[in-house]
PDB file of N, CA and C in Angstrom:
ATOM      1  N   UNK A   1     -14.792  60.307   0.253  1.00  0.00           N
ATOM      2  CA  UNK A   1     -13.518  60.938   0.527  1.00  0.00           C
ATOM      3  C   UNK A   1     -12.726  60.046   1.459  1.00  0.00           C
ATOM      4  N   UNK A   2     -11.494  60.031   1.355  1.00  0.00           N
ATOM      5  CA  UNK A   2     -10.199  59.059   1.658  1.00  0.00           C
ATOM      6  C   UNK A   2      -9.972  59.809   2.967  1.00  0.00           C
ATOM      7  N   UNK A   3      -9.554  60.176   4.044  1.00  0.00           N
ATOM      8  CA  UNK A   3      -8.884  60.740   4.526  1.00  0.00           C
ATOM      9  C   UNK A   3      -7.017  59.946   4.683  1.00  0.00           C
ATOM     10  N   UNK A   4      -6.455  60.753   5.164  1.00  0.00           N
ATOM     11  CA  UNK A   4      -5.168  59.659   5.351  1.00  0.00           C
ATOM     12  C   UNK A   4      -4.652  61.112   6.865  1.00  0.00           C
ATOM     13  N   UNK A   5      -3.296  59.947   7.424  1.00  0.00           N
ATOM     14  CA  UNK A   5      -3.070  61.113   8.243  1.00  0.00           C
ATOM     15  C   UNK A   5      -1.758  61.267   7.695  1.00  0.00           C
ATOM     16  N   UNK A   6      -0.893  62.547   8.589  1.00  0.00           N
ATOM     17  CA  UNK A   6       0.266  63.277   8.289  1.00  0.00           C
ATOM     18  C   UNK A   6       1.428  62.285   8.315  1.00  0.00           C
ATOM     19  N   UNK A   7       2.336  61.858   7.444  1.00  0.00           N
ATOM     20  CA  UNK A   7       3.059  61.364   7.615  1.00  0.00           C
ATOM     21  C   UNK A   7       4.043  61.820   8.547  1.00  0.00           C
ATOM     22  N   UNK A   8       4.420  60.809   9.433  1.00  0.00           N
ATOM     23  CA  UNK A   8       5.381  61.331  10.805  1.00  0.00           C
ATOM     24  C   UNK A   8       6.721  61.597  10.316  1.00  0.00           C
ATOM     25  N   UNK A   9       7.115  62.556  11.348  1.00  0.00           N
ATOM     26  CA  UNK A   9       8.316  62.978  10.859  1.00  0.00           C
ATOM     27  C   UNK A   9       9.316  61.930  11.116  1.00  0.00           C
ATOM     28  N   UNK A  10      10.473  61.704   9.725  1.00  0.00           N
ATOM     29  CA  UNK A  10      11.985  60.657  10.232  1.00  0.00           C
ATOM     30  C   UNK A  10      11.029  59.439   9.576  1.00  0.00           C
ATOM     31  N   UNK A  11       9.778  59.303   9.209  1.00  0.00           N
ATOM     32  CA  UNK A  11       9.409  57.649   9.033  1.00  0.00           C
ATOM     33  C   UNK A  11       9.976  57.962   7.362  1.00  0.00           C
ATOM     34  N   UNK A  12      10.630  56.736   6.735  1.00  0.00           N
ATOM     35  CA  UNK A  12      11.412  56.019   5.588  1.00  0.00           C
ATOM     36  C   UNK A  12       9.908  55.578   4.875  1.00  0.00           C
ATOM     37  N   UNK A  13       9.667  55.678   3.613  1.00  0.00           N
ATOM     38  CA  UNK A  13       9.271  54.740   2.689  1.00  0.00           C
ATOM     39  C   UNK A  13      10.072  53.770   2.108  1.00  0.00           C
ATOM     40  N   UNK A  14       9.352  52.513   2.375  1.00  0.00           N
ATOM     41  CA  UNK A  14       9.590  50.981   2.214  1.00  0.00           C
ATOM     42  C   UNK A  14       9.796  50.977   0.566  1.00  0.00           C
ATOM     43  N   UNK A  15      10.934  51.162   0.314  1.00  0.00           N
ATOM     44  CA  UNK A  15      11.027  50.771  -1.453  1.00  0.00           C
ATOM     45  C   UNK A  15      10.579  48.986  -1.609  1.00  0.00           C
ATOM     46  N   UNK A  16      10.603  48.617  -0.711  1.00  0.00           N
ATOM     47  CA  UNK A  16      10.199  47.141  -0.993  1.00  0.00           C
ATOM     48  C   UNK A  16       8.642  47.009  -0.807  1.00  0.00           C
ATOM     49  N   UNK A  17       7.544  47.708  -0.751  1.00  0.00           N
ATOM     50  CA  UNK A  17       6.352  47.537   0.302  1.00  0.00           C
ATOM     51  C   UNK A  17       5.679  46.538  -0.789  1.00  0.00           C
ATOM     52  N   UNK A  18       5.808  46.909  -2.428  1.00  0.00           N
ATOM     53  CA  UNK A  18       5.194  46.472  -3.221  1.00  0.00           C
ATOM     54  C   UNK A  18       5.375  45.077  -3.217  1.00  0.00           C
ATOM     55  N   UNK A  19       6.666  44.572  -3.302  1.00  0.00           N
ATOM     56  CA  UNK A  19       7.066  43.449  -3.334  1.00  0.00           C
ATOM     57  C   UNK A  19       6.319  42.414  -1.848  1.00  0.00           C
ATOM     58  N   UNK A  20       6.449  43.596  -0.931  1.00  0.00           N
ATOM     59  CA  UNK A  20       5.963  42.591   0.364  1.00  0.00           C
ATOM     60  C   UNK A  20       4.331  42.221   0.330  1.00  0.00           C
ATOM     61  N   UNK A  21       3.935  43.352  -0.299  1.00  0.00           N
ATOM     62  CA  UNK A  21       2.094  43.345  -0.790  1.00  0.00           C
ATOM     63  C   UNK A  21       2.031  42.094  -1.125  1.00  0.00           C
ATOM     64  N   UNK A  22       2.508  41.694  -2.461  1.00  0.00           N
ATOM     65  CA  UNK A  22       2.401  40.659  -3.815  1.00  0.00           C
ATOM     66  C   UNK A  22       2.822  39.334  -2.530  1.00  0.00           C
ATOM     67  N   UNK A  23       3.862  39.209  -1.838  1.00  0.00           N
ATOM     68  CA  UNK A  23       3.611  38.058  -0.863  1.00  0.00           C
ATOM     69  C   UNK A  23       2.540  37.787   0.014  1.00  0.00           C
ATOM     70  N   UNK A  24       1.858  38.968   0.180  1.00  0.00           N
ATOM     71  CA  UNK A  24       0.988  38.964   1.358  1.00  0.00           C
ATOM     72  C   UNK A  24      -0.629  38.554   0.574  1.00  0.00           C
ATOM     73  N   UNK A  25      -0.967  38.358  -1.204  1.00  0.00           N
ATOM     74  CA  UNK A  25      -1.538  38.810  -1.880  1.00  0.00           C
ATOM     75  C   UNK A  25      -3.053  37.610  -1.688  1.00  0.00           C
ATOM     76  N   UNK A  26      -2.732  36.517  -0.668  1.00  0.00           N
ATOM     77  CA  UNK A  26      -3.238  35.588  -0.470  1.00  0.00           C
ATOM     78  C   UNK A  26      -4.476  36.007   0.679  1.00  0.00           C
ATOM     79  N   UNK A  27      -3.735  36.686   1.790  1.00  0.00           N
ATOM     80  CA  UNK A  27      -4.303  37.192   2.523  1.00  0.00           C
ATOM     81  C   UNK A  27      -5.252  38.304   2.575  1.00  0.00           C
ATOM     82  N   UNK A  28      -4.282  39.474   1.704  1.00  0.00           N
ATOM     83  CA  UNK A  28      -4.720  40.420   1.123  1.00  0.00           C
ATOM     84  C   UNK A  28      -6.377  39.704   0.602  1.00  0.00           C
ATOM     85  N   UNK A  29      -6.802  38.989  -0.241  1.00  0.00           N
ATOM     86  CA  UNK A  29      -7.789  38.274  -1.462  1.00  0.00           C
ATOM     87  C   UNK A  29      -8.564  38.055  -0.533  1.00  0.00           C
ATOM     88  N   UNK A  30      -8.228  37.104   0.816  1.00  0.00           N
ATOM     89  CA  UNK A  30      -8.919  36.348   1.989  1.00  0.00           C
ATOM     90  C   UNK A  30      -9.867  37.830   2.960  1.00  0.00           C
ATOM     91  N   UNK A  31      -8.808  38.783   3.124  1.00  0.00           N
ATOM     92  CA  UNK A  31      -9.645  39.894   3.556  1.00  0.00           C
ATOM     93  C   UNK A  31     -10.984  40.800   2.564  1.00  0.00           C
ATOM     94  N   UNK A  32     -10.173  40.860   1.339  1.00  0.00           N
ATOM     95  CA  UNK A  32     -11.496  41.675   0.581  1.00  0.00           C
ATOM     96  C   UNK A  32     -12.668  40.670   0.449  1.00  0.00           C
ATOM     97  N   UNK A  33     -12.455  39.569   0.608  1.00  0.00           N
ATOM     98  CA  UNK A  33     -13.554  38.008   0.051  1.00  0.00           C
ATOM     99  C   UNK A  33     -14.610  38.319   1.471  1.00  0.00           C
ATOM    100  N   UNK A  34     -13.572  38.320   2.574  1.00  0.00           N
ATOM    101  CA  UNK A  34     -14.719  38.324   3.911  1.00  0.00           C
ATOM    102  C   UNK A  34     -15.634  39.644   4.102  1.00  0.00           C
ATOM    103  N   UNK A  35     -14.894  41.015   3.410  1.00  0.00           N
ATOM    104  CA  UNK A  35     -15.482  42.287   3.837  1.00  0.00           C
ATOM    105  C   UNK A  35     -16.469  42.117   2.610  1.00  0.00           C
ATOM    106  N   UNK A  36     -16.397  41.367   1.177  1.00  0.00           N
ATOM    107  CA  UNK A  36     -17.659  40.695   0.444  1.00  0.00           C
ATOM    108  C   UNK A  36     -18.792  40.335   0.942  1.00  0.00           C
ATOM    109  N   UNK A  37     -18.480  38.868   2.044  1.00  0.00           N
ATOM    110  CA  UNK A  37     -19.555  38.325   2.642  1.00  0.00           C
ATOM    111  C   UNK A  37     -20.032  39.417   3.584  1.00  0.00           C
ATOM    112  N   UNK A  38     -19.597  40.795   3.747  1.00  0.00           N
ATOM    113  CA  UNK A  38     -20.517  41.161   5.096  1.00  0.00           C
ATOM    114  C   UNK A  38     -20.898  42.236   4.252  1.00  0.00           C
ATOM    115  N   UNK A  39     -20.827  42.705   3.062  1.00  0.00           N
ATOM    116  CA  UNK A  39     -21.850  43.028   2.194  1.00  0.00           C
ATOM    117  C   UNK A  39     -22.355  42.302   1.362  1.00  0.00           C
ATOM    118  N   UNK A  40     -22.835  41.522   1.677  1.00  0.00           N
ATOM    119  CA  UNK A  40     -23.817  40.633   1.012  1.00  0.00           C
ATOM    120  C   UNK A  40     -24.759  40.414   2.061  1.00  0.00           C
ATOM    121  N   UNK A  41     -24.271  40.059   2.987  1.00  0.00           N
ATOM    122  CA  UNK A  41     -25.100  39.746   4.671  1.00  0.00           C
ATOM    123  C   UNK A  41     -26.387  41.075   5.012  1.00  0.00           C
ATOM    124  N   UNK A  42     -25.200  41.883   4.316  1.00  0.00           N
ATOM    125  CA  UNK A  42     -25.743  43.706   4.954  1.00  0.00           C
ATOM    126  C   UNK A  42     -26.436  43.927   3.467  1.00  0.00           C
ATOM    127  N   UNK A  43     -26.883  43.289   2.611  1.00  0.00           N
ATOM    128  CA  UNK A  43     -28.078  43.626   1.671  1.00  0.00           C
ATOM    129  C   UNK A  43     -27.109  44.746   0.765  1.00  0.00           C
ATOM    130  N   UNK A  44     -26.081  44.293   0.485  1.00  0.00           N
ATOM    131  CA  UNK A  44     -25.168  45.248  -0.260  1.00  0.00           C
ATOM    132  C   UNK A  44     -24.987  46.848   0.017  1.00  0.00           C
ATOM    133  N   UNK A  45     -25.389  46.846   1.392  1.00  0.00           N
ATOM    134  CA  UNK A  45     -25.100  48.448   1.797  1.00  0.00           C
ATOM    135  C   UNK A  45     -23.927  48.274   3.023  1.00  0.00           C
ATOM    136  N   UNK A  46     -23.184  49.888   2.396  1.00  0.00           N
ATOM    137  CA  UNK A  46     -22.172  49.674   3.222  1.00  0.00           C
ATOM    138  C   UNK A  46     -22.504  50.363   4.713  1.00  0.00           C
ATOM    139  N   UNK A  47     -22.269  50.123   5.789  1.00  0.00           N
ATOM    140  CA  UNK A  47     -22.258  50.682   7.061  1.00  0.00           C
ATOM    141  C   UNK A  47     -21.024  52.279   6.799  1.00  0.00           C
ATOM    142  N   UNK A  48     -21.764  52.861   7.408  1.00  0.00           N
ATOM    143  CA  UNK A  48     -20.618  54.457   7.524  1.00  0.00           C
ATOM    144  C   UNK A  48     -20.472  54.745   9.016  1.00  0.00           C
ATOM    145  N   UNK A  49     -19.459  54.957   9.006  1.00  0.00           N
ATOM    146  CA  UNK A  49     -18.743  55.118  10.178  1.00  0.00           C
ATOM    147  C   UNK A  49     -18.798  56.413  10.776  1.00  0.00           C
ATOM    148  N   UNK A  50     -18.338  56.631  12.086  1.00  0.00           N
ATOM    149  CA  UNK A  50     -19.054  58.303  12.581  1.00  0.00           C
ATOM    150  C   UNK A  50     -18.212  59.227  11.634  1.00  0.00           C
ATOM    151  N   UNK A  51     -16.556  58.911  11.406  1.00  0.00           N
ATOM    152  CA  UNK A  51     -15.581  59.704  11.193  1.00  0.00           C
ATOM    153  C   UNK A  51     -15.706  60.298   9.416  1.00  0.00           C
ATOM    154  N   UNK A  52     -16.954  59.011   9.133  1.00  0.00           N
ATOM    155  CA  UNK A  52     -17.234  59.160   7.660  1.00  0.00           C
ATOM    156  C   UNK A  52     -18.204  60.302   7.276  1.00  0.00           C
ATOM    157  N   UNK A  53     -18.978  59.810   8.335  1.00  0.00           N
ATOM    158  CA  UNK A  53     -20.502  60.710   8.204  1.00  0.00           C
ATOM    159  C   UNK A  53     -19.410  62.314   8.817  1.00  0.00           C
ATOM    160  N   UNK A  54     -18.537  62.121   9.502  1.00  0.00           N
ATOM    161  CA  UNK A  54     -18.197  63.618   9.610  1.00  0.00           C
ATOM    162  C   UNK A  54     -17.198  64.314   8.331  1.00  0.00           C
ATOM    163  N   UNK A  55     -16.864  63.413   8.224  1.00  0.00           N
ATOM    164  CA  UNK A  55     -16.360  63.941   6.412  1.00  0.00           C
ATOM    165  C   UNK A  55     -17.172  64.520   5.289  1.00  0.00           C
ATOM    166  N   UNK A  56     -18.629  63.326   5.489  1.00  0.00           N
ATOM    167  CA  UNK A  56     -19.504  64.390   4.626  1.00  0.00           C
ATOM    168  C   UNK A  56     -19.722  65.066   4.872  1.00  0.00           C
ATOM    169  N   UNK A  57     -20.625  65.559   6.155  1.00  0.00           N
ATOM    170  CA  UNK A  57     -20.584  66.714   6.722  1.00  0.00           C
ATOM    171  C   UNK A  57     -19.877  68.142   6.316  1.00  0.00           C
ATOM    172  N   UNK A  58     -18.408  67.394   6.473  1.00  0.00           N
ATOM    173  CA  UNK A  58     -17.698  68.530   6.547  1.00  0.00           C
ATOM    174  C   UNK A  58     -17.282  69.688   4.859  1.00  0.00           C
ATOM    175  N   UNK A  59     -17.760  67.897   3.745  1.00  0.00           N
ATOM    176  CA  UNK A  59     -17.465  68.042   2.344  1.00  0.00           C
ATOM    177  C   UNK A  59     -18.622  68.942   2.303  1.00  0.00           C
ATOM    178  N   UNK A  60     -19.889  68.543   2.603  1.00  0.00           N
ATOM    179  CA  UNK A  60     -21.102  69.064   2.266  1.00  0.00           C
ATOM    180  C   UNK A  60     -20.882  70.910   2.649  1.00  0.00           C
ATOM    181  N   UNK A  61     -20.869  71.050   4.189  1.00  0.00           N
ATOM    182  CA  UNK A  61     -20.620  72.481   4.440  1.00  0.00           C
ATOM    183  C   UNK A  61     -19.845  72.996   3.986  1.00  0.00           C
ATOM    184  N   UNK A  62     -18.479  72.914   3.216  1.00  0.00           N
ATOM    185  CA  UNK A  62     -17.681  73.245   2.660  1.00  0.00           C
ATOM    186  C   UNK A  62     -18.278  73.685   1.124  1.00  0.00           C
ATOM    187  N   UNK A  63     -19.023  73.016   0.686  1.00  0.00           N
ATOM    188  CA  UNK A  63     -19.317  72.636  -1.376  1.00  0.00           C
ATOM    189  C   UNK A  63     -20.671  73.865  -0.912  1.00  0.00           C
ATOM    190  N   UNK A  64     -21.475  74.046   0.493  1.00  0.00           N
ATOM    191  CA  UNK A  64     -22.594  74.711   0.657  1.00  0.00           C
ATOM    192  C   UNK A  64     -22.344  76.162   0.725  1.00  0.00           C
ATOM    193  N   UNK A  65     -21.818  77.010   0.174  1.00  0.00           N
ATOM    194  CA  UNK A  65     -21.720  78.176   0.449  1.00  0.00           C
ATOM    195  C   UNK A  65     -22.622  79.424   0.846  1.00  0.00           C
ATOM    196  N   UNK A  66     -24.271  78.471   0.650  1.00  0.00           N
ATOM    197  CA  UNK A  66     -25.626  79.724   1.129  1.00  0.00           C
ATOM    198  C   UNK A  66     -24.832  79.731   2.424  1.00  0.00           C
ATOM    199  N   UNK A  67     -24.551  78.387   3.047  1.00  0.00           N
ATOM    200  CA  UNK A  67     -24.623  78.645   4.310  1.00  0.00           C
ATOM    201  C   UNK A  67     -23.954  79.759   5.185  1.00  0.00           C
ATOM    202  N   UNK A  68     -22.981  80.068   4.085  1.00  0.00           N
ATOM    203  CA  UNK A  68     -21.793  81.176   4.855  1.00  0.00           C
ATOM    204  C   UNK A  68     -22.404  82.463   4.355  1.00  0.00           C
ATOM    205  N   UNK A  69     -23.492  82.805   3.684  1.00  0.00           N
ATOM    206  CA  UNK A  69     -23.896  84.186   3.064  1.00  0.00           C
ATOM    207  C   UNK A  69     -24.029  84.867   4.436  1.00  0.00           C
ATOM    208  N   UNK A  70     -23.459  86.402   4.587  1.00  0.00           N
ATOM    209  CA  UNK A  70     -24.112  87.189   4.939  1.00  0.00           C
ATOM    210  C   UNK A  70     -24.271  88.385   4.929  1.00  0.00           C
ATOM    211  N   UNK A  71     -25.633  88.780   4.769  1.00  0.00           N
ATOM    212  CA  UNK A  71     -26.758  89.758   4.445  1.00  0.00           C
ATOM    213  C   UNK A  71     -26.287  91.501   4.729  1.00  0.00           C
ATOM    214  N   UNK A  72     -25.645  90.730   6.039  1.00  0.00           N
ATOM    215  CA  UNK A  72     -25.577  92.187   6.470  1.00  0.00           C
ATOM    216  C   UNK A  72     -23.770  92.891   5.834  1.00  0.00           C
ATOM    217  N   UNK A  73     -22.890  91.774   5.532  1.00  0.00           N
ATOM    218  CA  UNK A  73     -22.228  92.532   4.861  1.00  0.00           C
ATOM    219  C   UNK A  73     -22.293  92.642   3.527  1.00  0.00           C
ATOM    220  N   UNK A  74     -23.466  92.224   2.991  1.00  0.00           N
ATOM    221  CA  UNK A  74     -23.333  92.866   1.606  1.00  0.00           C
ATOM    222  C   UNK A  74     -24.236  94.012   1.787  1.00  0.00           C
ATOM    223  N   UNK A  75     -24.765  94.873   2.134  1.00  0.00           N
ATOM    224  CA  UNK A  75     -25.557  95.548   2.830  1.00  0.00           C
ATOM    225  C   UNK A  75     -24.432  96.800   3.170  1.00  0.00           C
ATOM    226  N   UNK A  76     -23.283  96.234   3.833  1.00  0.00           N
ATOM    227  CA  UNK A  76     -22.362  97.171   3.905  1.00  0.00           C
ATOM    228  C   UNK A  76     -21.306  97.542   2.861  1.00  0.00           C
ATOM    229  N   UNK A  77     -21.156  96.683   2.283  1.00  0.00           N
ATOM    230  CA  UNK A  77     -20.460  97.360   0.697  1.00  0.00           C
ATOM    231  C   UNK A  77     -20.960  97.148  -0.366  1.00  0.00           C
ATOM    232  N   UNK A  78     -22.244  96.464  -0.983  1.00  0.00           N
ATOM    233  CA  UNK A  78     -22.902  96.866  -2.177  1.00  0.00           C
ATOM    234  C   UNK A  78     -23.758  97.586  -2.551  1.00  0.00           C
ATOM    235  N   UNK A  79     -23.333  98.452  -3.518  1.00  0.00           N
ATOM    236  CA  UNK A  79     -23.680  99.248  -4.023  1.00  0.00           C
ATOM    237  C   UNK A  79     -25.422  99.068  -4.538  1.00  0.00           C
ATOM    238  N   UNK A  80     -25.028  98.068  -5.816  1.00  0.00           N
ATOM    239  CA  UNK A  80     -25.799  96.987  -6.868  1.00  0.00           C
ATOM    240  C   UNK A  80     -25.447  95.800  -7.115  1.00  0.00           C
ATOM    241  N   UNK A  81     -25.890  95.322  -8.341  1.00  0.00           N
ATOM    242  CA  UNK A  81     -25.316  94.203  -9.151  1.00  0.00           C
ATOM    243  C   UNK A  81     -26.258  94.436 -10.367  1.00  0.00           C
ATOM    244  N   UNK A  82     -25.411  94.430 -11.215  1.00  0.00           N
ATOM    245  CA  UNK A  82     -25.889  93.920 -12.557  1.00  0.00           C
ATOM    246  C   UNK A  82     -25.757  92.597 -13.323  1.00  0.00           C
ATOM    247  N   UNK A  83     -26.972  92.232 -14.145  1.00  0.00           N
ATOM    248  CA  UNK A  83     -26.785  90.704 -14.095  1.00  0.00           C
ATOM    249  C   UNK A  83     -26.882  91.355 -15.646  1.00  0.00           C
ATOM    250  N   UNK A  84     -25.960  90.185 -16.137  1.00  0.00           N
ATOM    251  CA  UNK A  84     -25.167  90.765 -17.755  1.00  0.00           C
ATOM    252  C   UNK A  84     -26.359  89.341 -18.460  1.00  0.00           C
ATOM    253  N   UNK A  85     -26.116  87.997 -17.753  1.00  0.00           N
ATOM    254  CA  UNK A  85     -26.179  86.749 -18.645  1.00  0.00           C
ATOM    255  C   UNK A  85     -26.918  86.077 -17.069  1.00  0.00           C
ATOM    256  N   UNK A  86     -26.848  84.844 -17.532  1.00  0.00           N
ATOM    257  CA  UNK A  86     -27.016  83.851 -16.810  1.00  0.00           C
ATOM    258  C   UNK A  86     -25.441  83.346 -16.116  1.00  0.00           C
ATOM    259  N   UNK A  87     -24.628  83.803 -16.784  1.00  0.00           N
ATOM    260  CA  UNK A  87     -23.097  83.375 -15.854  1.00  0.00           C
ATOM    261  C   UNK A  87     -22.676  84.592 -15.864  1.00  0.00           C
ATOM    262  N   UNK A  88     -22.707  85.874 -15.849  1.00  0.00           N
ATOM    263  CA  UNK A  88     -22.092  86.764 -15.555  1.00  0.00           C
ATOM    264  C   UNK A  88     -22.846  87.927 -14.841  1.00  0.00           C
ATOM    265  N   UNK A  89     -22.438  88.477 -13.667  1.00  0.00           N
ATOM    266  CA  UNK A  89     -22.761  89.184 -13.235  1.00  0.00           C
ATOM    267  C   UNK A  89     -21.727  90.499 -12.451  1.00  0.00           C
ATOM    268  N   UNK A  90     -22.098  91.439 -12.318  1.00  0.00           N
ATOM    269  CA  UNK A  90     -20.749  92.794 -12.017  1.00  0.00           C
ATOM    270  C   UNK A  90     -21.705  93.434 -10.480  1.00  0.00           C
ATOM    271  N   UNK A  91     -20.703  93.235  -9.712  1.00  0.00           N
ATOM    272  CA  UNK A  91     -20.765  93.780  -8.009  1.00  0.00           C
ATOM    273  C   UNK A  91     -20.550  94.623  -7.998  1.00  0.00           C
ATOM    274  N   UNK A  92     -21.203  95.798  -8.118  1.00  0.00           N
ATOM    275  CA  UNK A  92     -20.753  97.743  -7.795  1.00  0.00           C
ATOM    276  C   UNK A  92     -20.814  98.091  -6.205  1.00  0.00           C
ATOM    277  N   UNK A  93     -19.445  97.963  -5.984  1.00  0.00           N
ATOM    278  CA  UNK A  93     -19.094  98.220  -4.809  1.00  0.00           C
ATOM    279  C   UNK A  93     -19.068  99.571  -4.251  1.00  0.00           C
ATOM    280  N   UNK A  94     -19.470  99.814  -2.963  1.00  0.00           N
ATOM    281  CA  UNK A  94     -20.035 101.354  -2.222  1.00  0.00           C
ATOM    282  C   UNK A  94     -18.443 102.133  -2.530  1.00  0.00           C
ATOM    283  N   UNK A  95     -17.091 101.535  -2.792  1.00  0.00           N
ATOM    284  CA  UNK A  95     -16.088 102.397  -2.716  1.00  0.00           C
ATOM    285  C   UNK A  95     -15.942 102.349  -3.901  1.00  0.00           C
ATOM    286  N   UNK A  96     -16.499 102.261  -4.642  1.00  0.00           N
ATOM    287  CA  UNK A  96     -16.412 102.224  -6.629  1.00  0.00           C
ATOM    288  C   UNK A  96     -16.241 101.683  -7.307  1.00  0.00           C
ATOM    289  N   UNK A  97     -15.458 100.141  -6.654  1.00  0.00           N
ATOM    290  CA  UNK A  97     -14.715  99.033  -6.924  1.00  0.00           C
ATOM    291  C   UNK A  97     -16.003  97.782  -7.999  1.00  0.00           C
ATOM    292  N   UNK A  98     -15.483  97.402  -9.137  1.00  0.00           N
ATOM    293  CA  UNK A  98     -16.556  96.666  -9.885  1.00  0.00           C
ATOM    294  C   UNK A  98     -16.041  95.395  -9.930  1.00  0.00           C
ATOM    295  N   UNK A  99     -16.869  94.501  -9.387  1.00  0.00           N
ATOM    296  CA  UNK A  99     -16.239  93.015  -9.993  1.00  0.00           C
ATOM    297  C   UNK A  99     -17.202  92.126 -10.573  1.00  0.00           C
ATOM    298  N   UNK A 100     -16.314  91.833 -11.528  1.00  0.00           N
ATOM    299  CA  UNK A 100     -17.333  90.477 -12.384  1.00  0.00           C
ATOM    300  C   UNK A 100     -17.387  89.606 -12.046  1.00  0.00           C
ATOM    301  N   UNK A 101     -18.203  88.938 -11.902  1.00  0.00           N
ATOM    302  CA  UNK A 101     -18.460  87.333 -11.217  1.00  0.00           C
ATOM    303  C   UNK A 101     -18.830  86.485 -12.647  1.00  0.00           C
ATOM    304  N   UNK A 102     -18.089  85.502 -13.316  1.00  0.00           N
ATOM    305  CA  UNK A 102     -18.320  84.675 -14.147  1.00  0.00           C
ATOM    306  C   UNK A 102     -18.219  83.260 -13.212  1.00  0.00           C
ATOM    307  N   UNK A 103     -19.513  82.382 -13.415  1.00  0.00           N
ATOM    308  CA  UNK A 103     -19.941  81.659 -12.894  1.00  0.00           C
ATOM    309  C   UNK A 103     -20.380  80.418 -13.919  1.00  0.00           C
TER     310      UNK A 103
END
C-alpha cells in the first residue's frame, strides 16, 4: 500500500511536471539503477520501513474482522441463525428483524 498525503490547500498542479520528468529522465534512471544495487547488495529483499510495517498492520486489522467480534452483543440481539448454504445465512433478530448474510 502507497500512502500519499493531503494535498495542501491553494497548491497549483504543474501542467508542465511531465515535461520536466522527461528532462530530469537521466537522473531519474541514475536513481532507480542505485536503489538496484542496494537490492542486490541486500540479497534482493527489500528493507520495510516502520511507517510500512504500520500500514500493514493497519491493512491487516482492518481485512481481520474476528478481531472486532463481539460475543456479548450478539448474545444481546440474536435470536438464531440459520445456515441456508455455504454462502448464505439469515440472523433472527430478538426484535423480529431477519437478515440475510450472502457471503
Amino acid at each position: 500500500m502507497i500512502t500519499t498525503k493531503d494535498k495542501p490547500e491553494g497548491r497549483v498542479d504543474d501542467p508542465y511536471l511531465v515535461e520536466k520528468m522527461i528532462a530530469e529522465k537521466e537522473g531519474i534512471f541514475l536513481w532507480c539503477l542505485e536503489g538496484l544495487k542496494q537490492l542486490v547488495a541486500n540479497n534482493y529483499r527489500f528493507t520495510i520501513s516502520e511507517r510500512s510495517k504500520d500500514n500493514i498492520d493497519a491493512i491487516v486489522k482492518d481485512a481481520n474482522n474476528i478481531d472486532l467480534f463481539d460475543g456479548a452483543l450478539v448474545d444481546e440481539f440474536l435470536d438464531h441463525a440459520t445456515i441456508h448454504s455455504r454462502t448464505d445465512i439469515t440472523f433472527h433478530l430478538k426484535c423480529g428483524l431477519n437478515l440475510l448474510e450472502r457471503m
